[in-house]
C-alpha atoms as a PDB file:
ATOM      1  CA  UNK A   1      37.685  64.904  55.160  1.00  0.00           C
ATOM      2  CA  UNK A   2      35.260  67.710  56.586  1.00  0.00           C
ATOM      3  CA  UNK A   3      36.869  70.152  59.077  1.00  0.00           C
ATOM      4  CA  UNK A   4      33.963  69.092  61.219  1.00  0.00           C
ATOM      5  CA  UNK A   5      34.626  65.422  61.373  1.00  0.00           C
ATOM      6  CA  UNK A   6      38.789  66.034  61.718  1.00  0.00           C
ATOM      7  CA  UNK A   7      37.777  67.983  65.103  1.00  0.00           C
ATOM      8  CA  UNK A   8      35.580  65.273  66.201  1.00  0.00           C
ATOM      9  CA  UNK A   9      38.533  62.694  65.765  1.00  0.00           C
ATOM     10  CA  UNK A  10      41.176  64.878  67.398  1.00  0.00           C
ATOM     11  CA  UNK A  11      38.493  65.673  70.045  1.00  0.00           C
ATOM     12  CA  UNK A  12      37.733  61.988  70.842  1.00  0.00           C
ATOM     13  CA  UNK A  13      41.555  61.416  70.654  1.00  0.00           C
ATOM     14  CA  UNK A  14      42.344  63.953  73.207  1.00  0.00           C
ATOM     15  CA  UNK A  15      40.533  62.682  76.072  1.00  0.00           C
ATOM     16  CA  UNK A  16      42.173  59.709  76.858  1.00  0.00           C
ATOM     17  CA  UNK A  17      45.120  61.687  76.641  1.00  0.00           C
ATOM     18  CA  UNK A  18      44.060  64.049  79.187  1.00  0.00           C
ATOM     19  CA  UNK A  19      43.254  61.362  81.467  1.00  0.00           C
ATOM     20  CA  UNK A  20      46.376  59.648  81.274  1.00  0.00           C
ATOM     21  CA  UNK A  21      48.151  62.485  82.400  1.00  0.00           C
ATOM     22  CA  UNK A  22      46.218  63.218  84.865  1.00  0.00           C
ATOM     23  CA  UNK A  23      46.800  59.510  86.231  1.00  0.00           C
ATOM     24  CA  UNK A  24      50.552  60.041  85.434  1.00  0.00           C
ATOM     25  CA  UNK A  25      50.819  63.415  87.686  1.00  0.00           C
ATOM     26  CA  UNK A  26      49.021  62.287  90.231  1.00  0.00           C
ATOM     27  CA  UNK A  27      51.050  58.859  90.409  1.00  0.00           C
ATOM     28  CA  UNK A  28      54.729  61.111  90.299  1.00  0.00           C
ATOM     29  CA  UNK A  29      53.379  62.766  94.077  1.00  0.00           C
ATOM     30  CA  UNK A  30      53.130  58.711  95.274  1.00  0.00           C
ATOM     31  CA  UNK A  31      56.745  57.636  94.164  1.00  0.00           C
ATOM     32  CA  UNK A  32      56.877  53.550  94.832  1.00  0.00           C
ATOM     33  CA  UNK A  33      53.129  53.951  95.755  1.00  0.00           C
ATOM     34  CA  UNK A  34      54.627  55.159  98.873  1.00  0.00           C
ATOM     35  CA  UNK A  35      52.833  58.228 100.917  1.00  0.00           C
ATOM     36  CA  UNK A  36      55.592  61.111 101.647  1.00  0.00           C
ATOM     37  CA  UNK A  37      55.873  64.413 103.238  1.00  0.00           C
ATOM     38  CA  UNK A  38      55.363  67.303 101.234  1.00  0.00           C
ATOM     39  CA  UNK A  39      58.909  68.398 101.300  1.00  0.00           C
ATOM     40  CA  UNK A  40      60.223  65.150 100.074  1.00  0.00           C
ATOM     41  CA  UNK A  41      58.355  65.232  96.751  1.00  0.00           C
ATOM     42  CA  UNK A  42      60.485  66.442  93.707  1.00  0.00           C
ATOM     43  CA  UNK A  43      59.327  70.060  92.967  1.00  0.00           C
ATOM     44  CA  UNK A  44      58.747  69.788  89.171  1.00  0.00           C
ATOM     45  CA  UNK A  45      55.871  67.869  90.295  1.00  0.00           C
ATOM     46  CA  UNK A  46      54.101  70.561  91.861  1.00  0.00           C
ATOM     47  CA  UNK A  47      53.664  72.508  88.661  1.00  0.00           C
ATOM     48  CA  UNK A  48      50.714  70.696  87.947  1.00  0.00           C
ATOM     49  CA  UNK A  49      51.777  69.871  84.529  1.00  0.00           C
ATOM     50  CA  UNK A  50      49.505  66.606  84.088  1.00  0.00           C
ATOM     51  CA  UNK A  51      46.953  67.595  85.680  1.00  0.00           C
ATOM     52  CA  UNK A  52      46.149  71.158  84.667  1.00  0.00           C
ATOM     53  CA  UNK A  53      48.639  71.758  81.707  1.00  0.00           C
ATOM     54  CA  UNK A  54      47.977  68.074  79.702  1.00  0.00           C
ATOM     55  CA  UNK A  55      44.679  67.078  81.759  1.00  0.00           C
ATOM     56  CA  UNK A  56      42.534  70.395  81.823  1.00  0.00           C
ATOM     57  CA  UNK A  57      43.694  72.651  79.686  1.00  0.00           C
ATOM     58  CA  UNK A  58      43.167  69.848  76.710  1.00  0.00           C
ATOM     59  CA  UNK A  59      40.262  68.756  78.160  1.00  0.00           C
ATOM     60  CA  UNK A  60      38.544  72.146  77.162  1.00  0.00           C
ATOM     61  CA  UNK A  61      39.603  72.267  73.720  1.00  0.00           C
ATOM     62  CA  UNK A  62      38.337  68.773  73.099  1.00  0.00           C
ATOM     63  CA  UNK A  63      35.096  69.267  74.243  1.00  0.00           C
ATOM     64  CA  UNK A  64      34.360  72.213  71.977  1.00  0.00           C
ATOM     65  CA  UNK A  65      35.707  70.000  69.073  1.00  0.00           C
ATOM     66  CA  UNK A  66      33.774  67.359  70.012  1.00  0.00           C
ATOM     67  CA  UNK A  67      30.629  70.303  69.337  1.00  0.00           C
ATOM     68  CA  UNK A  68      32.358  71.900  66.275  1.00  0.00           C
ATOM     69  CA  UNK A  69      32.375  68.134  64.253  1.00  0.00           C
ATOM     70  CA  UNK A  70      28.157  67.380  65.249  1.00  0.00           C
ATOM     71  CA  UNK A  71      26.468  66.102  62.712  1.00  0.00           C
ATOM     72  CA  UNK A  72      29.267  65.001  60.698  1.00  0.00           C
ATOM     73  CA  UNK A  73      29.895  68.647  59.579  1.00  0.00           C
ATOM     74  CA  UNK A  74      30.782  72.440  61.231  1.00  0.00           C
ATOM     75  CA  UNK A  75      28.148  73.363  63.091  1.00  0.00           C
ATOM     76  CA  UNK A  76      28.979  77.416  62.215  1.00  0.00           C
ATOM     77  CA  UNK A  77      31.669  79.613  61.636  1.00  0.00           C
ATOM     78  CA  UNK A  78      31.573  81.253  65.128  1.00  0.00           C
ATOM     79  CA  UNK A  79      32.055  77.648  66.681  1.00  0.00           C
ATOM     80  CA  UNK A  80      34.848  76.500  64.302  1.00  0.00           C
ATOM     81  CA  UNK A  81      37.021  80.726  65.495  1.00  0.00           C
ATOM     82  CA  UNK A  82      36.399  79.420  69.397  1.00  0.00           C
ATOM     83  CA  UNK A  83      37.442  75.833  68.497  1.00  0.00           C
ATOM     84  CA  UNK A  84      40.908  77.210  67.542  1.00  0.00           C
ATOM     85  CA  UNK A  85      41.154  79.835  70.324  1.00  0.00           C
ATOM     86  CA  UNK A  86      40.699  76.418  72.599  1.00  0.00           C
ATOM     87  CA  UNK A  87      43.019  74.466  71.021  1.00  0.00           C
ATOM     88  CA  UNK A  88      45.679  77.638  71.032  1.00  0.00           C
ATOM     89  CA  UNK A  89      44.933  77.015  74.950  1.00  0.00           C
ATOM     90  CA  UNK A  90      45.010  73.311  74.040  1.00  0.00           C
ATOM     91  CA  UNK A  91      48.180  73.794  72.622  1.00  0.00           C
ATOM     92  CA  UNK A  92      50.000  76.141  75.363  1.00  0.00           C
ATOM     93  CA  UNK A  93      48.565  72.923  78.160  1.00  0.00           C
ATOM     94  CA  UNK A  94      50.692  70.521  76.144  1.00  0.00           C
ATOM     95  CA  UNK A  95      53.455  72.643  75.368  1.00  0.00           C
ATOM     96  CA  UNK A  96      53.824  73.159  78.978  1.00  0.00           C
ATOM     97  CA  UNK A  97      53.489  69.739  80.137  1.00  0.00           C
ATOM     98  CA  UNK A  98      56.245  68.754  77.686  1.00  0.00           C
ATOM     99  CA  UNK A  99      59.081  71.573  78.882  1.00  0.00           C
ATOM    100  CA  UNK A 100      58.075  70.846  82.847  1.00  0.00           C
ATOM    101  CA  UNK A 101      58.731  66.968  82.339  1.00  0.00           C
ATOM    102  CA  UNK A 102      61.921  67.607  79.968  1.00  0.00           C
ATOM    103  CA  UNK A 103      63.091  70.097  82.722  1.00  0.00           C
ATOM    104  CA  UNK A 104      61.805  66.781  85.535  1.00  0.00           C
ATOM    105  CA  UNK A 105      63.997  64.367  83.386  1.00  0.00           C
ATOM    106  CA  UNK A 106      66.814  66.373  83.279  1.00  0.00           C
ATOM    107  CA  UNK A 107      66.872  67.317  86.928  1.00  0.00           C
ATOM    108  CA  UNK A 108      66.027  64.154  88.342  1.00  0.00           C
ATOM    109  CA  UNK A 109      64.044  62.984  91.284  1.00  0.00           C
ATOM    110  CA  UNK A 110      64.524  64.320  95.079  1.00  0.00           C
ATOM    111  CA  UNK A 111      65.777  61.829  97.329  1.00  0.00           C
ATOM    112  CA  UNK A 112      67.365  60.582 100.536  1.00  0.00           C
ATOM    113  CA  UNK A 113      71.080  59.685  99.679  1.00  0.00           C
ATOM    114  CA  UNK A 114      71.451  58.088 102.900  1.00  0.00           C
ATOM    115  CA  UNK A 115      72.176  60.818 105.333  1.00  0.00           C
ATOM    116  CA  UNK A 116      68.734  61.057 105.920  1.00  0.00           C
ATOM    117  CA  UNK A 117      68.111  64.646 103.660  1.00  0.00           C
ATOM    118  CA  UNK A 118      66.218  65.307 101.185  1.00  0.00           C
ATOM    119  CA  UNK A 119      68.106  66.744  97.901  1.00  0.00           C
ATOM    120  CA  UNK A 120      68.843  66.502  94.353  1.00  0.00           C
ATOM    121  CA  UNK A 121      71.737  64.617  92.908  1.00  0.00           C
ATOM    122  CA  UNK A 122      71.902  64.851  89.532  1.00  0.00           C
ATOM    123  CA  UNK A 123      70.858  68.844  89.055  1.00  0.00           C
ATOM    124  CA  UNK A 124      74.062  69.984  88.340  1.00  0.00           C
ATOM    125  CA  UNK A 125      75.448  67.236  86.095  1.00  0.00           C
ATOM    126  CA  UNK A 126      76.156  67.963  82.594  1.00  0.00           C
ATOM    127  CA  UNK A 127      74.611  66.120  79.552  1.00  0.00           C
ATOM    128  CA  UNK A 128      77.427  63.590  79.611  1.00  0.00           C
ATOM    129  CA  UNK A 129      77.672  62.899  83.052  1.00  0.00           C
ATOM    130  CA  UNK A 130      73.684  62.838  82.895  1.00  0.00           C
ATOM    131  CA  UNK A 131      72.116  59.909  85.109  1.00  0.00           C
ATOM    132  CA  UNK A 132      69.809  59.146  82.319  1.00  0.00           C
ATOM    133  CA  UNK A 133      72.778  57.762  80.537  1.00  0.00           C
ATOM    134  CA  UNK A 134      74.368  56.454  83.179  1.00  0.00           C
ATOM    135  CA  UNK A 135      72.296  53.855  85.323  1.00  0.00           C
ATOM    136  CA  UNK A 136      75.307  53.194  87.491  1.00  0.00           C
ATOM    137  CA  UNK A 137      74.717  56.368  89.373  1.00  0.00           C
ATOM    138  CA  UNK A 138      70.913  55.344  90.285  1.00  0.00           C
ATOM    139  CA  UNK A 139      72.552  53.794  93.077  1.00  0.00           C
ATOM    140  CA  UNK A 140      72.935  57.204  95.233  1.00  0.00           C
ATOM    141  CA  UNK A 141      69.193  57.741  95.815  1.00  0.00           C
ATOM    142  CA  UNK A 142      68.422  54.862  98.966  1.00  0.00           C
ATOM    143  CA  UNK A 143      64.472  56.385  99.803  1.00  0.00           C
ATOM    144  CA  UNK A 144      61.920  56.095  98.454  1.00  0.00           C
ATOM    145  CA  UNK A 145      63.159  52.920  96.522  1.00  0.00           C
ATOM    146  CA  UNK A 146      63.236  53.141  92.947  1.00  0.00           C
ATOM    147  CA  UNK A 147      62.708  56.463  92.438  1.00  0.00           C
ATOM    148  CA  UNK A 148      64.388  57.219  89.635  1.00  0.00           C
ATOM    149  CA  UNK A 149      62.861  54.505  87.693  1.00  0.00           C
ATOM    150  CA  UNK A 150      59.506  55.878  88.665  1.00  0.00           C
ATOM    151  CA  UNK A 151      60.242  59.817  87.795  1.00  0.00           C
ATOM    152  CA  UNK A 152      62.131  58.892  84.532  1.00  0.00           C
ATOM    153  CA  UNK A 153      58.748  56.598  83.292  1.00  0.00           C
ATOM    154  CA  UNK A 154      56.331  59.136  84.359  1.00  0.00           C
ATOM    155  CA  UNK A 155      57.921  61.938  83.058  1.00  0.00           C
ATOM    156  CA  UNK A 156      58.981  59.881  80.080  1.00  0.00           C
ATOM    157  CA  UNK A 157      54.990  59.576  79.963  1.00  0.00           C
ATOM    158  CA  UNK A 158      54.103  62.863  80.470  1.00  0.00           C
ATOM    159  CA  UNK A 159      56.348  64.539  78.038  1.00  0.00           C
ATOM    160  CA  UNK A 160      55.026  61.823  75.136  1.00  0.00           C
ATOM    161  CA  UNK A 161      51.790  62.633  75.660  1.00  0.00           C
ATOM    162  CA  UNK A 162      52.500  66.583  76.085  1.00  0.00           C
ATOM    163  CA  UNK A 163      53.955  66.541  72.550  1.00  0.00           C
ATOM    164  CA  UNK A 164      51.119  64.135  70.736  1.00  0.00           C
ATOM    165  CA  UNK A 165      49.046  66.588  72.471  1.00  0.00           C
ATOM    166  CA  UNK A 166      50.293  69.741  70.851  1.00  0.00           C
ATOM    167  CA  UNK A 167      50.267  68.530  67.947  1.00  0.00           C
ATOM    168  CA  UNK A 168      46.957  67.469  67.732  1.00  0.00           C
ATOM    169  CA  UNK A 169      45.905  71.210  68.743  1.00  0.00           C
ATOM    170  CA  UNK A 170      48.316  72.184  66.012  1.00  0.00           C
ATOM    171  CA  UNK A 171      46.251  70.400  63.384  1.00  0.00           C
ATOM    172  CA  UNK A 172      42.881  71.611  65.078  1.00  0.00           C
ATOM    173  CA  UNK A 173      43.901  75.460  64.944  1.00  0.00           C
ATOM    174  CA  UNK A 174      45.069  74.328  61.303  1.00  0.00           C
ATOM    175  CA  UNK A 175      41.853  72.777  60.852  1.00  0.00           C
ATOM    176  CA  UNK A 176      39.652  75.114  62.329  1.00  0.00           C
ATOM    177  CA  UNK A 177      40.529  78.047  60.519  1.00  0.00           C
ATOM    178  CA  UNK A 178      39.852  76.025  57.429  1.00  0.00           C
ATOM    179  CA  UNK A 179      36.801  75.609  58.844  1.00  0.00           C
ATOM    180  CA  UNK A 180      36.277  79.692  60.021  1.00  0.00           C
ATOM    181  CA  UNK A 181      37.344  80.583  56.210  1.00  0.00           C
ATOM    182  CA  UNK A 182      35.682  78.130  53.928  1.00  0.00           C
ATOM    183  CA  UNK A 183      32.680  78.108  55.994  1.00  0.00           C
ATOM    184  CA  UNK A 184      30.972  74.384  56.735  1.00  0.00           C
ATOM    185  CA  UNK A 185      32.097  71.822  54.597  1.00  0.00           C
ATOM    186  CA  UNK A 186      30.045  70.731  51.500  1.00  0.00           C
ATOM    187  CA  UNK A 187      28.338  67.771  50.826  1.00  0.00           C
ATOM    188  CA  UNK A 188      28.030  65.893  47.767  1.00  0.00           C
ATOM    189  CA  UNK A 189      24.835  66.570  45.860  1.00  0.00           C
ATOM    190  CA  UNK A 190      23.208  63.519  44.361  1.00  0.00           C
ATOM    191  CA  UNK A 191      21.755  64.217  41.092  1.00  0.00           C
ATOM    192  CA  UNK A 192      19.827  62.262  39.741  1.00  0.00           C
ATOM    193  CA  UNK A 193      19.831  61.700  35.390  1.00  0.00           C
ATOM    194  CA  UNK A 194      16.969  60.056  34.172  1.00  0.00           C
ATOM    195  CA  UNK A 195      16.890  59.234  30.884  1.00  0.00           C
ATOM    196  CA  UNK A 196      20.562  59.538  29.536  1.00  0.00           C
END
């Protein structure tokens, strides 16, 4: 396959993914599609992780891949050098996406356990003790309903699509400096043998 048309396909494979973690960030600051104060939001969610680490930061590599496959093949050299310098920022977007909703799973969500304050039960539990693993504990968090279920899908989301991400700019900086080195990819000349 041409470097140029493996860019295009990773390019036109990225933005959905951007998009849907956009959608996924912004859903984590509406827990239960419910509307709350600023200081009862979990904190990891304020790192922007779908939005500008998975959503913009990939959204700029993918166009310039999307112009580094035209025409079926590498438009130049110089294009294919700033398509991997986009997907190293490509990269570093997803990379961070995927530690900031690893670090959100872990933690858990922020929530009322019925005293009426705000806080975080399950930050200091160990990996055994772990309210991932152990749904009878989900029980402690009373507002906003189901918030646990929400944070652990959303984050669950988030950190899938930081690490197809990633990869994906992995292969393109792979990919591109094929591209950079070999120069644009060749085509198959017909010839044509008359008389043989």
């Amino acid at each position: 396959m041409c470097t140029g048309k493996c860019s295009k396909c990773i390019g036109i494979t990225l933005f959905p993914l951007a998009a849907c973690a956009i959608v996924s960030n912004i859903l984590l600051y509406f827990p239960n599609g419910q509307v709350l104060q600023v200081s009862e939001i979990t904190d990891l969610v304020w790192f922007f992780h779908g939005i500008l680490g998975a959503g913009i930061l990939v959204l700029l590599p993918a166009f310039m891949m999307l112009g580094a496959g035209g025409a079926g093949c590498c438009a130049n050299r110089c294009g294919m050098l700033l398509s991997v310098v986009l997907a190293v920022l490509g990269f570093a977007g997803g990379a961070y996406c995927t530690v900031i909703s690893s670090l959100g799973l872990i933690g858990g969500p922020l929530c009322d356990t019925g005293d009426g304050e705000y806080l975080y039960p399950f930050r200091n539990d160990t990996l055994e003790e772990n309210y991932l693993f152990n749904q009878t504990t989900w029980s402690i968090c009373k507002e906003p309903e189901n918030i646990i279920l929400w944070n652990i899908v959303l984050f669950s989301i988030l950190l899938a699509i930081g690490v197809i991400e990633a990869i994906l700019c992995f292969i393109q900086i792979i990919n591109g400096l094929t591209g950079f080195i070999c120069g644009t990819c060749m085509r198959k000349r017909k010839t044509n043998i008359s008389g043989m």
